[in-house]
PDB file of N, CA and C in Angstrom:
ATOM      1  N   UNK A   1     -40.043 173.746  31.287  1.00  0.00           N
ATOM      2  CA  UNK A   1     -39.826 174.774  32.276  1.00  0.00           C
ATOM      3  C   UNK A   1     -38.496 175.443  31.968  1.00  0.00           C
ATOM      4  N   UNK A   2     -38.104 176.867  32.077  1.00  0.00           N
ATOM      5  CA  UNK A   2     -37.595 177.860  31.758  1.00  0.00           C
ATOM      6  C   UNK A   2     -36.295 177.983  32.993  1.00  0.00           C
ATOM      7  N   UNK A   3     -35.209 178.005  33.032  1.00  0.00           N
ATOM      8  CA  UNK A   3     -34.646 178.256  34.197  1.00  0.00           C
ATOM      9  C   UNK A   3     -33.471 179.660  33.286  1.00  0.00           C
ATOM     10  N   UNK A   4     -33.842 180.616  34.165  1.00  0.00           N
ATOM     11  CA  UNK A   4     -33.203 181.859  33.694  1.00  0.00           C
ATOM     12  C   UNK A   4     -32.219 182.448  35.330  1.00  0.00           C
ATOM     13  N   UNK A   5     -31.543 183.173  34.954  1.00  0.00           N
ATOM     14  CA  UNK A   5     -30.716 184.016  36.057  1.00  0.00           C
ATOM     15  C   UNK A   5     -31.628 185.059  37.088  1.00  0.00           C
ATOM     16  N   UNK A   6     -31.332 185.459  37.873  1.00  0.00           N
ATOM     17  CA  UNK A   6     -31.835 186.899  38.210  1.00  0.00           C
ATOM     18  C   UNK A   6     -32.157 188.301  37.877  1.00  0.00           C
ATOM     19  N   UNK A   7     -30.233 188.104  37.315  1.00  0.00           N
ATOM     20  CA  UNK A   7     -30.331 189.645  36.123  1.00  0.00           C
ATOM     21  C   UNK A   7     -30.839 189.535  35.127  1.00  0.00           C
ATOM     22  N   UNK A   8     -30.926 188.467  34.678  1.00  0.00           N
ATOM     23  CA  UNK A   8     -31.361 188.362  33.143  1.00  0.00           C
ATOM     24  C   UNK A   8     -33.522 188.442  33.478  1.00  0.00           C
ATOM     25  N   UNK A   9     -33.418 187.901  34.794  1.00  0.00           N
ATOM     26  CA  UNK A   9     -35.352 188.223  34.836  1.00  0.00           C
ATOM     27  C   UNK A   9     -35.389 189.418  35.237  1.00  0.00           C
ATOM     28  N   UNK A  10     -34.596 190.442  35.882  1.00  0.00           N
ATOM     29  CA  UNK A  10     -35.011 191.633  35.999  1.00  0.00           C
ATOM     30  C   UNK A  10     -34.750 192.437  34.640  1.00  0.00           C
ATOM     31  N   UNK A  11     -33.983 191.993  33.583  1.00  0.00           N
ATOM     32  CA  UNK A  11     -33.777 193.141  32.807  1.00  0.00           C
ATOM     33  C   UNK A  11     -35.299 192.534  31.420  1.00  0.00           C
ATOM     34  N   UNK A  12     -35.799 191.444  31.627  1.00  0.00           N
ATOM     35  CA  UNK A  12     -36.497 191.104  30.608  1.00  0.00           C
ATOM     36  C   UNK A  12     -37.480 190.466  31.424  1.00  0.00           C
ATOM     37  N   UNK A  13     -38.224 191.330  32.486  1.00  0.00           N
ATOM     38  CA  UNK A  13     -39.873 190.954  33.301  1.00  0.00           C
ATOM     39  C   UNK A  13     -40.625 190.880  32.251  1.00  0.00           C
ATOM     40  N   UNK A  14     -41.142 191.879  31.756  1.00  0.00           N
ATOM     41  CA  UNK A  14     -42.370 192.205  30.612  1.00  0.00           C
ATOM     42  C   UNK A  14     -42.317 191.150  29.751  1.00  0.00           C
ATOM     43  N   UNK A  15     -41.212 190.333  29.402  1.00  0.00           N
ATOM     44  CA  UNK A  15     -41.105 189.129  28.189  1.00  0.00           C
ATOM     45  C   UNK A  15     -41.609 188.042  29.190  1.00  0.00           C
ATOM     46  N   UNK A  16     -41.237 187.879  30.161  1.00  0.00           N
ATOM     47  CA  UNK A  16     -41.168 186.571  31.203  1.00  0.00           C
ATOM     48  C   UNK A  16     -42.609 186.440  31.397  1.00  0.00           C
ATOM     49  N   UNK A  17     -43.248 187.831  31.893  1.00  0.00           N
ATOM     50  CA  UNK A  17     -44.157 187.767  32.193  1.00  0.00           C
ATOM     51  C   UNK A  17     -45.721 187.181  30.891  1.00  0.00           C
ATOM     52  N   UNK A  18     -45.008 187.544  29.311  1.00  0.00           N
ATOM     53  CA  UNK A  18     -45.512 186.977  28.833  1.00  0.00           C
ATOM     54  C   UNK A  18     -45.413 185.499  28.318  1.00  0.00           C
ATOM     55  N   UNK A  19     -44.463 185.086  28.332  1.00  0.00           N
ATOM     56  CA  UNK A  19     -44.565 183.660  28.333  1.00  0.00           C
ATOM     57  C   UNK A  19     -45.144 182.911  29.571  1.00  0.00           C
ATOM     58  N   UNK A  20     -45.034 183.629  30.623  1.00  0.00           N
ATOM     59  CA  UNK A  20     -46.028 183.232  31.678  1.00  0.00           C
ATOM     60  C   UNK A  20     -47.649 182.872  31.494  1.00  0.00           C
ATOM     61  N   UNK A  21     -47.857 183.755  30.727  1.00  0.00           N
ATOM     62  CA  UNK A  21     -49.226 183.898  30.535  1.00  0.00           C
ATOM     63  C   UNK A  21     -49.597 183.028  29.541  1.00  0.00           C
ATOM     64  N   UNK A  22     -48.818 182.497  28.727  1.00  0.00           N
ATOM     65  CA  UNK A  22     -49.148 181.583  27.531  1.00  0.00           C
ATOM     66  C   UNK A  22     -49.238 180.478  28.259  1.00  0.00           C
ATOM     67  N   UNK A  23     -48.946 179.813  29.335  1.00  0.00           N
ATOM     68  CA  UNK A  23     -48.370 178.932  30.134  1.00  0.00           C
ATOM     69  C   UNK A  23     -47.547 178.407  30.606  1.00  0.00           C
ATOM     70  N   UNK A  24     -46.179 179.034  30.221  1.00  0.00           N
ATOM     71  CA  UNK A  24     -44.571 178.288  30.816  1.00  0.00           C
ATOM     72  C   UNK A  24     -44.618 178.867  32.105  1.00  0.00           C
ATOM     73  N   UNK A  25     -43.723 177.769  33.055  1.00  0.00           N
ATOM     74  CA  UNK A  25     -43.325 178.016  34.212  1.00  0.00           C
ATOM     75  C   UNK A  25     -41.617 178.560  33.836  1.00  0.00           C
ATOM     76  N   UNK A  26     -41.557 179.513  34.818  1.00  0.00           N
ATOM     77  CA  UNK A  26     -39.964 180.437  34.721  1.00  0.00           C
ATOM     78  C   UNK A  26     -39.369 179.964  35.896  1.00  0.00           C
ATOM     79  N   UNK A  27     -38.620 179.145  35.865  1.00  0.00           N
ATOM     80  CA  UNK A  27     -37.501 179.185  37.076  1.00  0.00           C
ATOM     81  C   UNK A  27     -36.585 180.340  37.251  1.00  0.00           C
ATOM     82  N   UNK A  28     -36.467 180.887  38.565  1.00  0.00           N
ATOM     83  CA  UNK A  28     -35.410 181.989  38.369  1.00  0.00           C
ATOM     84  C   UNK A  28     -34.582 181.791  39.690  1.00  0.00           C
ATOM     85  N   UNK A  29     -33.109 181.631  38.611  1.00  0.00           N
ATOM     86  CA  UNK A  29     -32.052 181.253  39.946  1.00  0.00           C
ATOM     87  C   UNK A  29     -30.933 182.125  40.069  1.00  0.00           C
ATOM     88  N   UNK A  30     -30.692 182.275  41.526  1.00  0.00           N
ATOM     89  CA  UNK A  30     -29.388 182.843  41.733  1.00  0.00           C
ATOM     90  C   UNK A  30     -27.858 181.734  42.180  1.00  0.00           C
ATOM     91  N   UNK A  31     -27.102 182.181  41.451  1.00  0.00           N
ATOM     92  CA  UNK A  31     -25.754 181.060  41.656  1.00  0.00           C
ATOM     93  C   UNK A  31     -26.099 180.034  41.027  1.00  0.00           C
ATOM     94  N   UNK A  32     -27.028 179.889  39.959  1.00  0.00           N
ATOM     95  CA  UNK A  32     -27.729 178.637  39.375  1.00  0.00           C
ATOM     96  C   UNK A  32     -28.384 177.442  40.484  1.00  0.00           C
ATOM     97  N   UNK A  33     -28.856 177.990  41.602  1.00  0.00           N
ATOM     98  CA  UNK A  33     -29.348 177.373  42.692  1.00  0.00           C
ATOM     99  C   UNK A  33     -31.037 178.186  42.236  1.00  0.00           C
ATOM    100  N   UNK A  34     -31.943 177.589  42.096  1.00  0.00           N
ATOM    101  CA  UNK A  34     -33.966 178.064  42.039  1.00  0.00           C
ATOM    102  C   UNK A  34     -33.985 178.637  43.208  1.00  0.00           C
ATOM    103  N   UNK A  35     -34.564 179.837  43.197  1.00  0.00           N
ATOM    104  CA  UNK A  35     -35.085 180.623  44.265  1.00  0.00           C
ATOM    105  C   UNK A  35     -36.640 181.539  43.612  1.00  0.00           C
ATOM    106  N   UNK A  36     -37.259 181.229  42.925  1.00  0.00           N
ATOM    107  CA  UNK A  36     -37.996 181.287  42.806  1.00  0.00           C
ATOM    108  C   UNK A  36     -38.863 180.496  41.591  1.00  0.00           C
ATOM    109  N   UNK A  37     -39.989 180.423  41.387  1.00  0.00           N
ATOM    110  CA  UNK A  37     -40.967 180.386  40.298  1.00  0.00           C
ATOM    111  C   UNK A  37     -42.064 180.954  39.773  1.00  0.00           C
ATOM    112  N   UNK A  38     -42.003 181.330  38.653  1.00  0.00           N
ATOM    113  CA  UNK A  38     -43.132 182.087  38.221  1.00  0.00           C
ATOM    114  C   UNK A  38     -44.002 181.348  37.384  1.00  0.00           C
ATOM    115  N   UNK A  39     -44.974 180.927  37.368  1.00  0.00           N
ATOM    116  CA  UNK A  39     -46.389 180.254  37.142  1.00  0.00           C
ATOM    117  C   UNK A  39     -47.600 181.193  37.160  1.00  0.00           C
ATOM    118  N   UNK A  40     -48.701 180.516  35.875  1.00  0.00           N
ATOM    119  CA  UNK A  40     -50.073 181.771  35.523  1.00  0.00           C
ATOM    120  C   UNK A  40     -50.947 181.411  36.690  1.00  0.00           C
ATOM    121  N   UNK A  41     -51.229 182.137  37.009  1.00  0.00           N
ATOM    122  CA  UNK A  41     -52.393 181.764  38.149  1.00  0.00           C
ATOM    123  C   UNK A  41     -53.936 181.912  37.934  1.00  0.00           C
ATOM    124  N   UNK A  42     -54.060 180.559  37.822  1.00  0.00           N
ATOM    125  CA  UNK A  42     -55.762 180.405  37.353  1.00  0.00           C
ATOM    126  C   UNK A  42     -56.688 181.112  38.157  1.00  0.00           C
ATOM    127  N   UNK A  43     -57.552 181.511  37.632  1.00  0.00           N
ATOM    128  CA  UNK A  43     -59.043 182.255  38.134  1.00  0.00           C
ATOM    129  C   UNK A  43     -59.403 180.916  38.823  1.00  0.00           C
ATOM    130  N   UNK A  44     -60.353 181.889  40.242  1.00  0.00           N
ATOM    131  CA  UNK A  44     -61.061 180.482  40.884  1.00  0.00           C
ATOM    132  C   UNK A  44     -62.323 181.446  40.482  1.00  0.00           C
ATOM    133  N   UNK A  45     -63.068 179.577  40.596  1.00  0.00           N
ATOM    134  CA  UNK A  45     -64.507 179.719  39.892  1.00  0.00           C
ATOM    135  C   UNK A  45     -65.466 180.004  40.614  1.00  0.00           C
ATOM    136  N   UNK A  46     -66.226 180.869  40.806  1.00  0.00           N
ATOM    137  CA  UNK A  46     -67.207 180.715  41.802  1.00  0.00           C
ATOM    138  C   UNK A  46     -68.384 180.314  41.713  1.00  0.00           C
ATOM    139  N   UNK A  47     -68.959 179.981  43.067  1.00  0.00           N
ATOM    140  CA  UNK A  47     -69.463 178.112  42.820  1.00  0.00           C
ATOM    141  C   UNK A  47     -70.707 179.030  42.799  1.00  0.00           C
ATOM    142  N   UNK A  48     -71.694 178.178  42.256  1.00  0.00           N
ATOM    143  CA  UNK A  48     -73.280 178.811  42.180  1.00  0.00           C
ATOM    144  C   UNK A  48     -73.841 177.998  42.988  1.00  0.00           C
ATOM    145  N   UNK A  49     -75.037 178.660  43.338  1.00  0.00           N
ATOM    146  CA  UNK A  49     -75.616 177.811  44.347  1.00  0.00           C
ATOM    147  C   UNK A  49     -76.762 176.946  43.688  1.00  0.00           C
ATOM    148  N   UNK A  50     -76.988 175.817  43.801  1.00  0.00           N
ATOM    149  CA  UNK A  50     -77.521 174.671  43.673  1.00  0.00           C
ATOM    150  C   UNK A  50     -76.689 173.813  42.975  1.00  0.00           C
ATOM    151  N   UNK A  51     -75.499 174.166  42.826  1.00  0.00           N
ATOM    152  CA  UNK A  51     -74.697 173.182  41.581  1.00  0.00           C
ATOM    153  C   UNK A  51     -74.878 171.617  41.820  1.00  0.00           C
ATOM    154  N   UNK A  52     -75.265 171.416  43.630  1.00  0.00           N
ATOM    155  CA  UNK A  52     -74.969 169.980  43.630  1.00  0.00           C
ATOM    156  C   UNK A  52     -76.459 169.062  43.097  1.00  0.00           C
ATOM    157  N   UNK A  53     -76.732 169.960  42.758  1.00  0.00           N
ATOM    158  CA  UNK A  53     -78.340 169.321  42.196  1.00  0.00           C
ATOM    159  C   UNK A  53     -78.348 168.610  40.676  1.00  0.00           C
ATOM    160  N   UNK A  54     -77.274 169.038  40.086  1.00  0.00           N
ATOM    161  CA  UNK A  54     -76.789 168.335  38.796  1.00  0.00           C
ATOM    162  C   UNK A  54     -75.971 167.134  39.080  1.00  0.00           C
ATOM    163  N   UNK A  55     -75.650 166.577  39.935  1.00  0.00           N
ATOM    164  CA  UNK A  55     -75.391 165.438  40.501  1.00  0.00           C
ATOM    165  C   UNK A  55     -76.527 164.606  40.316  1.00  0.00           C
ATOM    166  N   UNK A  56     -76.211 163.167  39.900  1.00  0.00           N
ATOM    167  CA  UNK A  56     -77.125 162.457  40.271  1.00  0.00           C
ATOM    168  C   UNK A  56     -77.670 161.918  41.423  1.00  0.00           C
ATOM    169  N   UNK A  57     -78.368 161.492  41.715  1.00  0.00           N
ATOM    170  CA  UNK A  57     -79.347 161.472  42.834  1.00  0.00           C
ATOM    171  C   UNK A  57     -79.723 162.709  43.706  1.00  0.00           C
ATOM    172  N   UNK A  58     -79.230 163.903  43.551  1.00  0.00           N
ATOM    173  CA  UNK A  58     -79.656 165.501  44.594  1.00  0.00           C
ATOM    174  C   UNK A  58     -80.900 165.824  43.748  1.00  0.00           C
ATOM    175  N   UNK A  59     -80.985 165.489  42.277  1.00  0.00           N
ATOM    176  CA  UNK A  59     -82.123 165.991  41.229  1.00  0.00           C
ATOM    177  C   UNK A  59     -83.040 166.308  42.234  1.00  0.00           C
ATOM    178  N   UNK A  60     -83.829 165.168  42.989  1.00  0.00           N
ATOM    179  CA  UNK A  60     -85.235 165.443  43.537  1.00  0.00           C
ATOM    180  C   UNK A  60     -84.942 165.497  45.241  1.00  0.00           C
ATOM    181  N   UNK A  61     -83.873 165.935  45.757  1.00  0.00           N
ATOM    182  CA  UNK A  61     -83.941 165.998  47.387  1.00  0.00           C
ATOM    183  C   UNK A  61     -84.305 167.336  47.773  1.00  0.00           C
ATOM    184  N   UNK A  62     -85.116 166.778  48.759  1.00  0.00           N
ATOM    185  CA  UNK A  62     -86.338 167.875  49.059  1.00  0.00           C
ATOM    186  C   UNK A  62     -85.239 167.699  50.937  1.00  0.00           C
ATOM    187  N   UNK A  63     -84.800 169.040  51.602  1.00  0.00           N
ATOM    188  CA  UNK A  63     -84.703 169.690  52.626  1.00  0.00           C
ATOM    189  C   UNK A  63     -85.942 169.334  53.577  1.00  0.00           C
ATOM    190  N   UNK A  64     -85.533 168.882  54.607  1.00  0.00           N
ATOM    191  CA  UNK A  64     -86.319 168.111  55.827  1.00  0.00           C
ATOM    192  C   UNK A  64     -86.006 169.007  57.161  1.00  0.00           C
ATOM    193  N   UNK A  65     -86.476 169.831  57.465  1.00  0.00           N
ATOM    194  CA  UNK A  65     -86.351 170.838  58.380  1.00  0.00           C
ATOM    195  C   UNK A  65     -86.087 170.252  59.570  1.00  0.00           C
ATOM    196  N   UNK A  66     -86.642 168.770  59.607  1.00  0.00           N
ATOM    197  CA  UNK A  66     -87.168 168.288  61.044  1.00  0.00           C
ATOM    198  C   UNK A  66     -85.809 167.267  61.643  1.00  0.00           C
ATOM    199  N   UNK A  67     -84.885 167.102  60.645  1.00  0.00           N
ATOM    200  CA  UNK A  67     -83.742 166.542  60.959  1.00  0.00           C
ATOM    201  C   UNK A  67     -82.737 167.149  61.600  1.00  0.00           C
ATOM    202  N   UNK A  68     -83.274 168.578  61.627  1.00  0.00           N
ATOM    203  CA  UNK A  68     -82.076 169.394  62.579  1.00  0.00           C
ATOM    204  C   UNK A  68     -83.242 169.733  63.901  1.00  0.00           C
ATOM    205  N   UNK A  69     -84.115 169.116  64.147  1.00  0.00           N
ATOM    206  CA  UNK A  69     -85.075 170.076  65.492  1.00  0.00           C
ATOM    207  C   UNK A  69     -84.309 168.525  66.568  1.00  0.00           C
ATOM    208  N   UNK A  70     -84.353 169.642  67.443  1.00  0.00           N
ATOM    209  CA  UNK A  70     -84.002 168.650  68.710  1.00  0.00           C
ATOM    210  C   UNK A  70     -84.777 167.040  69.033  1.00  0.00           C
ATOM    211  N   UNK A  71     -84.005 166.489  69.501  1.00  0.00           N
ATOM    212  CA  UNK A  71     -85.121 165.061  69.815  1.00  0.00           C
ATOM    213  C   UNK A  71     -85.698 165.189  71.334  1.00  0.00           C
ATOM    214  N   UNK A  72     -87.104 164.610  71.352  1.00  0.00           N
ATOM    215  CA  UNK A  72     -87.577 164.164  73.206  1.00  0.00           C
ATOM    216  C   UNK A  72     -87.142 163.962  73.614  1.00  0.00           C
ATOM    217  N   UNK A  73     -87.483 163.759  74.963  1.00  0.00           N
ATOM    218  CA  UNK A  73     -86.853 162.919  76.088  1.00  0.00           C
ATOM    219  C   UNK A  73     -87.169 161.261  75.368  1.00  0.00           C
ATOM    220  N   UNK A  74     -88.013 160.745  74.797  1.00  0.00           N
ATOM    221  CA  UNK A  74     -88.716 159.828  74.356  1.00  0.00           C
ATOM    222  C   UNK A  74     -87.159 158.858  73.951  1.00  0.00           C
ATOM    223  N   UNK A  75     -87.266 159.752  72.298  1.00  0.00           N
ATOM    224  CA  UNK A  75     -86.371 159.454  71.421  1.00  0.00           C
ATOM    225  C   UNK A  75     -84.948 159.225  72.110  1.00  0.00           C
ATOM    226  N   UNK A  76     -84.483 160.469  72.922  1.00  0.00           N
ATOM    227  CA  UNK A  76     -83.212 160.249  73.175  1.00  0.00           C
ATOM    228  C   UNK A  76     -83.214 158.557  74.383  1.00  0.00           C
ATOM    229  N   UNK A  77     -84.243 158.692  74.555  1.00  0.00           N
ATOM    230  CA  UNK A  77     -83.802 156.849  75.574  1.00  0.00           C
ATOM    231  C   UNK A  77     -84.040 155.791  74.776  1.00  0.00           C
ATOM    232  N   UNK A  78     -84.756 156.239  73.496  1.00  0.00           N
ATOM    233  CA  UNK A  78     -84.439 154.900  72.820  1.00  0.00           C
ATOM    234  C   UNK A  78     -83.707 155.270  71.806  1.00  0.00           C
ATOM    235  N   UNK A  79     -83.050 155.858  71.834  1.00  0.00           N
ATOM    236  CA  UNK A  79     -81.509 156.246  70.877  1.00  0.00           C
ATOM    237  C   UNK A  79     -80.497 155.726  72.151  1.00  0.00           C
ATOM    238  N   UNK A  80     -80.288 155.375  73.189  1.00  0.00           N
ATOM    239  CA  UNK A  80     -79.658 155.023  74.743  1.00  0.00           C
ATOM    240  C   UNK A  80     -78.922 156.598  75.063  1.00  0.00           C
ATOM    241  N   UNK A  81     -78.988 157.652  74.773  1.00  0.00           N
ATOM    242  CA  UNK A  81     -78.199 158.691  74.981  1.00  0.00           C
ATOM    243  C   UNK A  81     -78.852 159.171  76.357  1.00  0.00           C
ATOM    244  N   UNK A  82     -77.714 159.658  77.863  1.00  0.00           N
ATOM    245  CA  UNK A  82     -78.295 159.319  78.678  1.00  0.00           C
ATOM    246  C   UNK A  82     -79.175 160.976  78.712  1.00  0.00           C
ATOM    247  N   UNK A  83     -80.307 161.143  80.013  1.00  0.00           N
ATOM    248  CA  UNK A  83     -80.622 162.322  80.333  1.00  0.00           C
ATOM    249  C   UNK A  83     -80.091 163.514  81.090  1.00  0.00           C
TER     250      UNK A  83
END
């Protein structure tokens, strides 16, 4: 990691900014005290849908509609949940 001045990152951004991009982190301090950092900032990935199916065990899970429908009166007293 890089620890440079203030003046010296404002008069040489365009350089900073490329060693940024290669991957160094730039410390930039005033009074030799860090007041900032400059770091590349990764792309976020965006997720596709079914990805969790490449997991093992999701391969063959089949969606059960009936696990979200409300329960009876039946069910809910022998689940003890009161009426």
């Amino acid at each position: 990691m890089k620890t440079i001045d203030v003046e010296e990152a404002q008069a040489n951004l365009a350089v900073l900014l490329g060693e940024v991009e290669r991957g160094e982190d730039v410390v930039i301090a005033r009074d030799g005290k860090p007041i900032a950092r400059l770091t590349r900032v990764t792309p976020i990935k965006r997720r596709q849908p079914g990805m969790l199916r490449a997991l093992p065990g999701w391969r063959d899970f089949e969606f059960d509609p009936s696990v979200f429908a409300p329960m009876t009166d039946e069910e809910c007293a022998v689940e003890g949940w009161p009426l």
